[in-house]
N, C-alpha and C. Protein backbone atom coordinates (compact mmCIF):
# COMPACT_ATOMS: atom_id res chain seq x y z
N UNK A 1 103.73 112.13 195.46
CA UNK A 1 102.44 112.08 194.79
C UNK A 1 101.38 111.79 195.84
N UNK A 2 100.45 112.82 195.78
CA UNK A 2 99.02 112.21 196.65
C UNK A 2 97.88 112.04 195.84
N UNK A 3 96.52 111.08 196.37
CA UNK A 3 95.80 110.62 195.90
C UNK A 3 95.13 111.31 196.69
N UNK A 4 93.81 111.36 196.24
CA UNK A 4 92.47 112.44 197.15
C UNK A 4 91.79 111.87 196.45
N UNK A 5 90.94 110.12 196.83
CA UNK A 5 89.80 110.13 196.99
C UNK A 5 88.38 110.85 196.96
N UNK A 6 87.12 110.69 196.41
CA UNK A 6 85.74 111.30 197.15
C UNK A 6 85.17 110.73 196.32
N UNK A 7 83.73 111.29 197.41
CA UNK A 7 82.77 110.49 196.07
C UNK A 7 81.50 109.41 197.01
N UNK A 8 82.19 108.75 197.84
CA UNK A 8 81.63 107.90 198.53
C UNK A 8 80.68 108.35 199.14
N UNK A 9 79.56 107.06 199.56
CA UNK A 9 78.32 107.63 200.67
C UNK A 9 77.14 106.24 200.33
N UNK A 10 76.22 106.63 201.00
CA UNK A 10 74.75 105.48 201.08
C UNK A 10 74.24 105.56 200.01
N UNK A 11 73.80 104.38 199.17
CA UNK A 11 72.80 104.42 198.00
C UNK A 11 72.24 103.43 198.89
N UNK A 12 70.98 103.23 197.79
CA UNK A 12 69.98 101.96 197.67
C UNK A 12 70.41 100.95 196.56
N UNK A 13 69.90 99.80 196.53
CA UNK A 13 70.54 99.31 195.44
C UNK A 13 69.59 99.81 194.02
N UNK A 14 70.45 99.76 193.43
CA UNK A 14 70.15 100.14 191.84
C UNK A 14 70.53 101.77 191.39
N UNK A 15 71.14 102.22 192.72
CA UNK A 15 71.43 103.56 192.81
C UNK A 15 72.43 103.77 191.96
N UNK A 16 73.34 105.22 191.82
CA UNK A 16 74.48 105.21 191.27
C UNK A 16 75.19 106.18 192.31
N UNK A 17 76.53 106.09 191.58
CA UNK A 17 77.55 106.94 192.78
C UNK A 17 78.56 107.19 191.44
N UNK A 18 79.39 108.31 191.72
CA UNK A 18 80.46 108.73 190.91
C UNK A 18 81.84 108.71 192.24
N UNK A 19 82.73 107.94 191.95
CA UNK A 19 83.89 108.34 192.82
C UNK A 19 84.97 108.93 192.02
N UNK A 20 86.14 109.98 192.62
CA UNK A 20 86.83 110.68 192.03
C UNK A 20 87.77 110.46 192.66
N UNK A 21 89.08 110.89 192.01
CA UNK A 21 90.59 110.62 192.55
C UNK A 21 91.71 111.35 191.91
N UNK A 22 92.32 112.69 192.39
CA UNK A 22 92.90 113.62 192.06
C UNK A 22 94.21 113.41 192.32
N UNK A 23 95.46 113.24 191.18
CA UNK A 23 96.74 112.89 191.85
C UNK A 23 97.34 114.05 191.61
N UNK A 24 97.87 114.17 192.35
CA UNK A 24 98.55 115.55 192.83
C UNK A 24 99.97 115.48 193.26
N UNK A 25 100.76 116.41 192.76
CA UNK A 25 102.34 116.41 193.31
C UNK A 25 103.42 116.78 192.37
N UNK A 26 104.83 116.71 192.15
CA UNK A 26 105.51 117.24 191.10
C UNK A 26 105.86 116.22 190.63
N UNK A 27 106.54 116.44 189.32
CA UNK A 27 107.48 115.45 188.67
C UNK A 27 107.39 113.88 188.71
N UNK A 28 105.90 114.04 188.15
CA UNK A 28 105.89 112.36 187.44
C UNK A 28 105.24 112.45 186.79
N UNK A 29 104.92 111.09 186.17
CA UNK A 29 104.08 110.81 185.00
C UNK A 29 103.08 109.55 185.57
N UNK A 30 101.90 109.55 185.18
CA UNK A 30 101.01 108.52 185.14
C UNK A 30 101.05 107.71 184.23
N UNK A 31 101.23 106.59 184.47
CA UNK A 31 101.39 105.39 183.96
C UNK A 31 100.10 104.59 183.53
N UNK A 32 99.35 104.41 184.67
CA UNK A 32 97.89 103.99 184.67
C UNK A 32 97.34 104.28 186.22
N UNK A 33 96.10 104.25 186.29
CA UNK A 33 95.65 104.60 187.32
C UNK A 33 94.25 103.57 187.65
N UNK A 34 93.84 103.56 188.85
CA UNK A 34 92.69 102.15 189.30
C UNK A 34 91.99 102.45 190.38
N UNK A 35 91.24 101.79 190.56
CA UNK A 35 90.36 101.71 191.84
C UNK A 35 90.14 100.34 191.90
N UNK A 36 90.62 99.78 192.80
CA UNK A 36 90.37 98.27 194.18
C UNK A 36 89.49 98.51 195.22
N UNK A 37 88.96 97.80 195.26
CA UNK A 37 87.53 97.99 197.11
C UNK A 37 88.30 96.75 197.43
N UNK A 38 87.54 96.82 198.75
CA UNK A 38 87.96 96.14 200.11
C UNK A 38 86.48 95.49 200.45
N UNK A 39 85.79 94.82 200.34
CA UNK A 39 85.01 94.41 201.31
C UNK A 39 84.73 93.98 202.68
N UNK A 40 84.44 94.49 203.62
CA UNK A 40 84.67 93.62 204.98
C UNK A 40 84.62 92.09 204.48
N UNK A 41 85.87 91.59 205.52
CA UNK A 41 86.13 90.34 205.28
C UNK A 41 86.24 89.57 203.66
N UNK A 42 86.55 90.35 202.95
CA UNK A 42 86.99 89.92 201.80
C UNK A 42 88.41 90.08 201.45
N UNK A 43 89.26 89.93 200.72
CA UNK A 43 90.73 90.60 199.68
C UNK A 43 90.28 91.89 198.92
N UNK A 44 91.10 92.24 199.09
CA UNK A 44 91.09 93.86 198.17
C UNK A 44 90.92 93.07 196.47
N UNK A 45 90.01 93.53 195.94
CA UNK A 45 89.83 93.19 194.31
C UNK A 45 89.70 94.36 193.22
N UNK A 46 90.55 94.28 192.37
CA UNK A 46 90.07 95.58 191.37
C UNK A 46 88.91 95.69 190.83
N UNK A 47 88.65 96.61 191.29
CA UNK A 47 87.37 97.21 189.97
C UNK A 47 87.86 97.55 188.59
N UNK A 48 89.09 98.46 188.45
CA UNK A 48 88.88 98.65 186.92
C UNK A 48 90.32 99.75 187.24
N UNK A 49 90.50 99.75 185.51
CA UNK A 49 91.60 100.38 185.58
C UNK A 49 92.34 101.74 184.34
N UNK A 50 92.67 102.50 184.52
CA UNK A 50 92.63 103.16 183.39
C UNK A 50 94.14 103.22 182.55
N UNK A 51 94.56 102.91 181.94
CA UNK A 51 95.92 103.01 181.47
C UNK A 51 96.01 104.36 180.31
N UNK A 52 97.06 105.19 180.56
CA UNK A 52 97.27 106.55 180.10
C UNK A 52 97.38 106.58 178.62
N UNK A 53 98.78 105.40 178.37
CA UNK A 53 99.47 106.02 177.02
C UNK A 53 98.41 105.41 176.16
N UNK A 54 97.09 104.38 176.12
CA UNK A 54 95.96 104.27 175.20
C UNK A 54 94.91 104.37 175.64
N UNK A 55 94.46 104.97 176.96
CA UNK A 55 92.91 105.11 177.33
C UNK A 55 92.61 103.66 177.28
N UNK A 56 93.26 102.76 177.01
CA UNK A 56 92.17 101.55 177.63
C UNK A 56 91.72 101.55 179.23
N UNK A 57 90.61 100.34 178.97
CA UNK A 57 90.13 100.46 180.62
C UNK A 57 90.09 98.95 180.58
N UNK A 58 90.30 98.44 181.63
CA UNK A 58 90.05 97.37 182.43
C UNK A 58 89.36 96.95 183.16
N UNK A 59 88.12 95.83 183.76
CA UNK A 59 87.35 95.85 184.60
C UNK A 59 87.37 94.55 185.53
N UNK A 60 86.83 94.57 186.04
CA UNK A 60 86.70 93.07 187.50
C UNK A 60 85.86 92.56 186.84
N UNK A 61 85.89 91.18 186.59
CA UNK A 61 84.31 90.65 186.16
C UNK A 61 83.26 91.15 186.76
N UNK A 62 82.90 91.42 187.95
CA UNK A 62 81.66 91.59 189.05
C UNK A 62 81.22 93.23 188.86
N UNK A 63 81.92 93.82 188.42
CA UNK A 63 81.20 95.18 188.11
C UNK A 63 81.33 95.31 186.11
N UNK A 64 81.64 94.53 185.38
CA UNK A 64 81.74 94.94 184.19
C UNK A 64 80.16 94.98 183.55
N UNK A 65 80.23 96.07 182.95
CA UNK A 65 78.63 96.51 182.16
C UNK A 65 77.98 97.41 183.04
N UNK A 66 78.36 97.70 184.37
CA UNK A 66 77.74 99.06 185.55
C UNK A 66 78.88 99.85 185.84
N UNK A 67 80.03 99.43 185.70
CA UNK A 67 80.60 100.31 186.26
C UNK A 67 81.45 101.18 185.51
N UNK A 68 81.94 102.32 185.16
CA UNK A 68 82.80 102.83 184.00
C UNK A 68 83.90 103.70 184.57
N UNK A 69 85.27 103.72 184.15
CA UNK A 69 85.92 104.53 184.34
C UNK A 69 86.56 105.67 183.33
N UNK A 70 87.00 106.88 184.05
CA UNK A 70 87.06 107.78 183.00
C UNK A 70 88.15 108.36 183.58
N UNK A 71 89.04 109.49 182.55
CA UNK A 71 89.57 110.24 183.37
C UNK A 71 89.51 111.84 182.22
N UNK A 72 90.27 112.39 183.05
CA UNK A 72 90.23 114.02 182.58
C UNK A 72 91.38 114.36 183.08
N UNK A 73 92.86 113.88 182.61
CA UNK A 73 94.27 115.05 183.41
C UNK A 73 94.31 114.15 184.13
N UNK A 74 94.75 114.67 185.26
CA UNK A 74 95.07 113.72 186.96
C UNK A 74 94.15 113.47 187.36
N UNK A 75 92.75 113.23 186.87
CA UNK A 75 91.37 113.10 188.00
C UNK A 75 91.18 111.80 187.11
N UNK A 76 90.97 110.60 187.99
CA UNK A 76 90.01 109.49 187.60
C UNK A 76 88.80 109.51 188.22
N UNK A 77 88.11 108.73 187.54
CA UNK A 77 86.46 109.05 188.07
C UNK A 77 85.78 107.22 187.51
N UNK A 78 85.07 106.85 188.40
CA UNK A 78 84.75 105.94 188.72
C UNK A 78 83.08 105.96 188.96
N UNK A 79 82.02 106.01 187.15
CA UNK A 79 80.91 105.67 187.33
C UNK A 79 80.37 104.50 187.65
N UNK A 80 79.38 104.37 189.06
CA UNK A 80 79.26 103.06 189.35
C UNK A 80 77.53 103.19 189.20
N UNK A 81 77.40 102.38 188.43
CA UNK A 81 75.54 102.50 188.09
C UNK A 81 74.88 100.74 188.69
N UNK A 82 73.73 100.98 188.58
CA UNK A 82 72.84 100.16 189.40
C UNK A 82 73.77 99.26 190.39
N UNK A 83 74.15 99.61 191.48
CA UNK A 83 75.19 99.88 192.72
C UNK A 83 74.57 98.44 193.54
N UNK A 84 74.75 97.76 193.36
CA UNK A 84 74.05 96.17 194.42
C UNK A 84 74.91 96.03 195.85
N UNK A 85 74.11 95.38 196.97
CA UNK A 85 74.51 95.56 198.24
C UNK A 85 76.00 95.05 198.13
N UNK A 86 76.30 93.98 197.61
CA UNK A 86 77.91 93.12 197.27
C UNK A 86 78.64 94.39 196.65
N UNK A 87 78.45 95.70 196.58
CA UNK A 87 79.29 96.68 196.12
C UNK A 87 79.76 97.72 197.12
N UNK A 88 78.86 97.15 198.34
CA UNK A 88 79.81 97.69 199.47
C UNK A 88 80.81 97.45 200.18
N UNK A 89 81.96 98.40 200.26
CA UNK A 89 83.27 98.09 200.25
C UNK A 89 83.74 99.49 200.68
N UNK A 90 85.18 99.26 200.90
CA UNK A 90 86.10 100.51 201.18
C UNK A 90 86.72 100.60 199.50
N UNK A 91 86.88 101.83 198.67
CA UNK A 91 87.60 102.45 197.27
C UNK A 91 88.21 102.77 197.54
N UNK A 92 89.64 102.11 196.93
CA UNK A 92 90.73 103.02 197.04
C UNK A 92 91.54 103.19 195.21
N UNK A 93 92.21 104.59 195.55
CA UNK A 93 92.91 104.66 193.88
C UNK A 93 93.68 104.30 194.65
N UNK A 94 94.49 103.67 193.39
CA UNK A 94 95.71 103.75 193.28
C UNK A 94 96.51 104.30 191.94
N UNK A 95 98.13 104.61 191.94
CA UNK A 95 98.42 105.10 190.67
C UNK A 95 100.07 104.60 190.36
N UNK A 96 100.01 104.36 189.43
CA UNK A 96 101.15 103.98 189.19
C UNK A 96 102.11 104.71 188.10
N UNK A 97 103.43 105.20 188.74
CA UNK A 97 103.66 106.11 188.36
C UNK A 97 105.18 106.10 187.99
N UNK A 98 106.03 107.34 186.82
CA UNK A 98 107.64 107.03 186.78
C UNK A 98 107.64 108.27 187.10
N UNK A 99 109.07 108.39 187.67
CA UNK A 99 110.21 109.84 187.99
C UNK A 99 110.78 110.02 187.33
N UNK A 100 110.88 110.38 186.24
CA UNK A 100 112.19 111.05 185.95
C UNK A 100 113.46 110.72 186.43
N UNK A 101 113.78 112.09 187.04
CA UNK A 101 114.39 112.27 188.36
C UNK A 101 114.98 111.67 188.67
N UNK A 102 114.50 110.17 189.18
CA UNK A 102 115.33 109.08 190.11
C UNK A 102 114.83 107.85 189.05
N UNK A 103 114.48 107.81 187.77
CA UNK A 103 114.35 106.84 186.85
C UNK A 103 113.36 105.47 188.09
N UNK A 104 112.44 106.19 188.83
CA UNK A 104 111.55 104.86 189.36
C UNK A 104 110.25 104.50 189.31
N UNK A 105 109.87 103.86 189.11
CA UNK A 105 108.77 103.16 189.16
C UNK A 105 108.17 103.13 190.42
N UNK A 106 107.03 104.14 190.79
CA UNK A 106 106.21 103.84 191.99
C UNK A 106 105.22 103.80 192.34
N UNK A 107 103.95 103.30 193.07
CA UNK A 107 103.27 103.13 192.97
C UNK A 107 102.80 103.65 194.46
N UNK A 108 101.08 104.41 194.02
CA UNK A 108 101.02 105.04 195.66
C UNK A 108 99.25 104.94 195.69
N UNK A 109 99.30 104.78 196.70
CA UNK A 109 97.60 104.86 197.21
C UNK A 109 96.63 105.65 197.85
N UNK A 110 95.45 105.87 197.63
CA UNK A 110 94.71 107.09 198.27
C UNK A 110 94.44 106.16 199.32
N UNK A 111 93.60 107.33 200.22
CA UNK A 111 92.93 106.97 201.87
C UNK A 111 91.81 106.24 201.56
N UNK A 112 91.18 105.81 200.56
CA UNK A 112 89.57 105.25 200.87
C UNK A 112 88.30 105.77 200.94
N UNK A 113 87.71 105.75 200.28
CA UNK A 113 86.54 106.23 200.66
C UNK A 113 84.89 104.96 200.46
N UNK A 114 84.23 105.29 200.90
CA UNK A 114 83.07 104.34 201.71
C UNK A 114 82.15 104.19 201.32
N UNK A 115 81.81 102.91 200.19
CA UNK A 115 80.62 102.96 199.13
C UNK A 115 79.49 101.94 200.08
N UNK A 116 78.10 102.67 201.03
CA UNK A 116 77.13 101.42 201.18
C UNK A 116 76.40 101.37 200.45
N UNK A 117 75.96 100.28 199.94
CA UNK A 117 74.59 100.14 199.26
C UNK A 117 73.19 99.32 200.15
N UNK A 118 72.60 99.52 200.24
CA UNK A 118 71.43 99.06 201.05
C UNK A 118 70.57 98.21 200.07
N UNK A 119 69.78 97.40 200.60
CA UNK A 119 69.17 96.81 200.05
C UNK A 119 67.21 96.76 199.84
């Protein structure tokens, strides 16, 4: 399974950004799917999360009420509205996923992509 990130780039604050995340590959199933940032010098923290078999979503306290997630198929998408400088960070999906196949449980991560917000 691969993850393909995009989406990222410079706002101002109060800006918005859409990030996207395409999982791609054979023979699995999505389980739920997420996006975590990285802040320099911070812990990786979730933003939010989408779970398959009921469309619920999940959020971080610090982005809940701006930020929304959605999906469509294998693409999650990650609306981030009025975007504040503390929202710059490295995005990464992640997805969590079963085989069939080999009856496993795995879980895999995209490359990142690069949200600044300016102030």
């Amino acid at each position: 399974v691969q993850l393909q990130a995009s989406g990222g780039g410079s706002v101002q604050a109060g800006g918005s950004l859409t990030l996207s995340c395409v999982a791609s590959g054979s023979s699995f199933r999505l389980i739920d799917m997420g996006w975590y940032r990285r802040a320099p010098g911070k812990q990786r923290e979730l933003v939010g999360s989408f779970t398959m078999v009921d469309g619920s979503t999940h959020y971080g306290d610090s982005v809940k009420g701006r930020f929304t997630i959605s999906r469509d198929r294998a693409i999650l998408y990650l609306q981030m509205n009025n975007l504040k400088p503390e929202d710059t960070a490295i995005y990464y999906c992640n997805a969590d996923t079963w085989h069939d196949h080999t009856s496993a449980r795995i879980q895999y991560w995209g490359q990142g992509t690069e949200v600044t917000v300016s102030s």
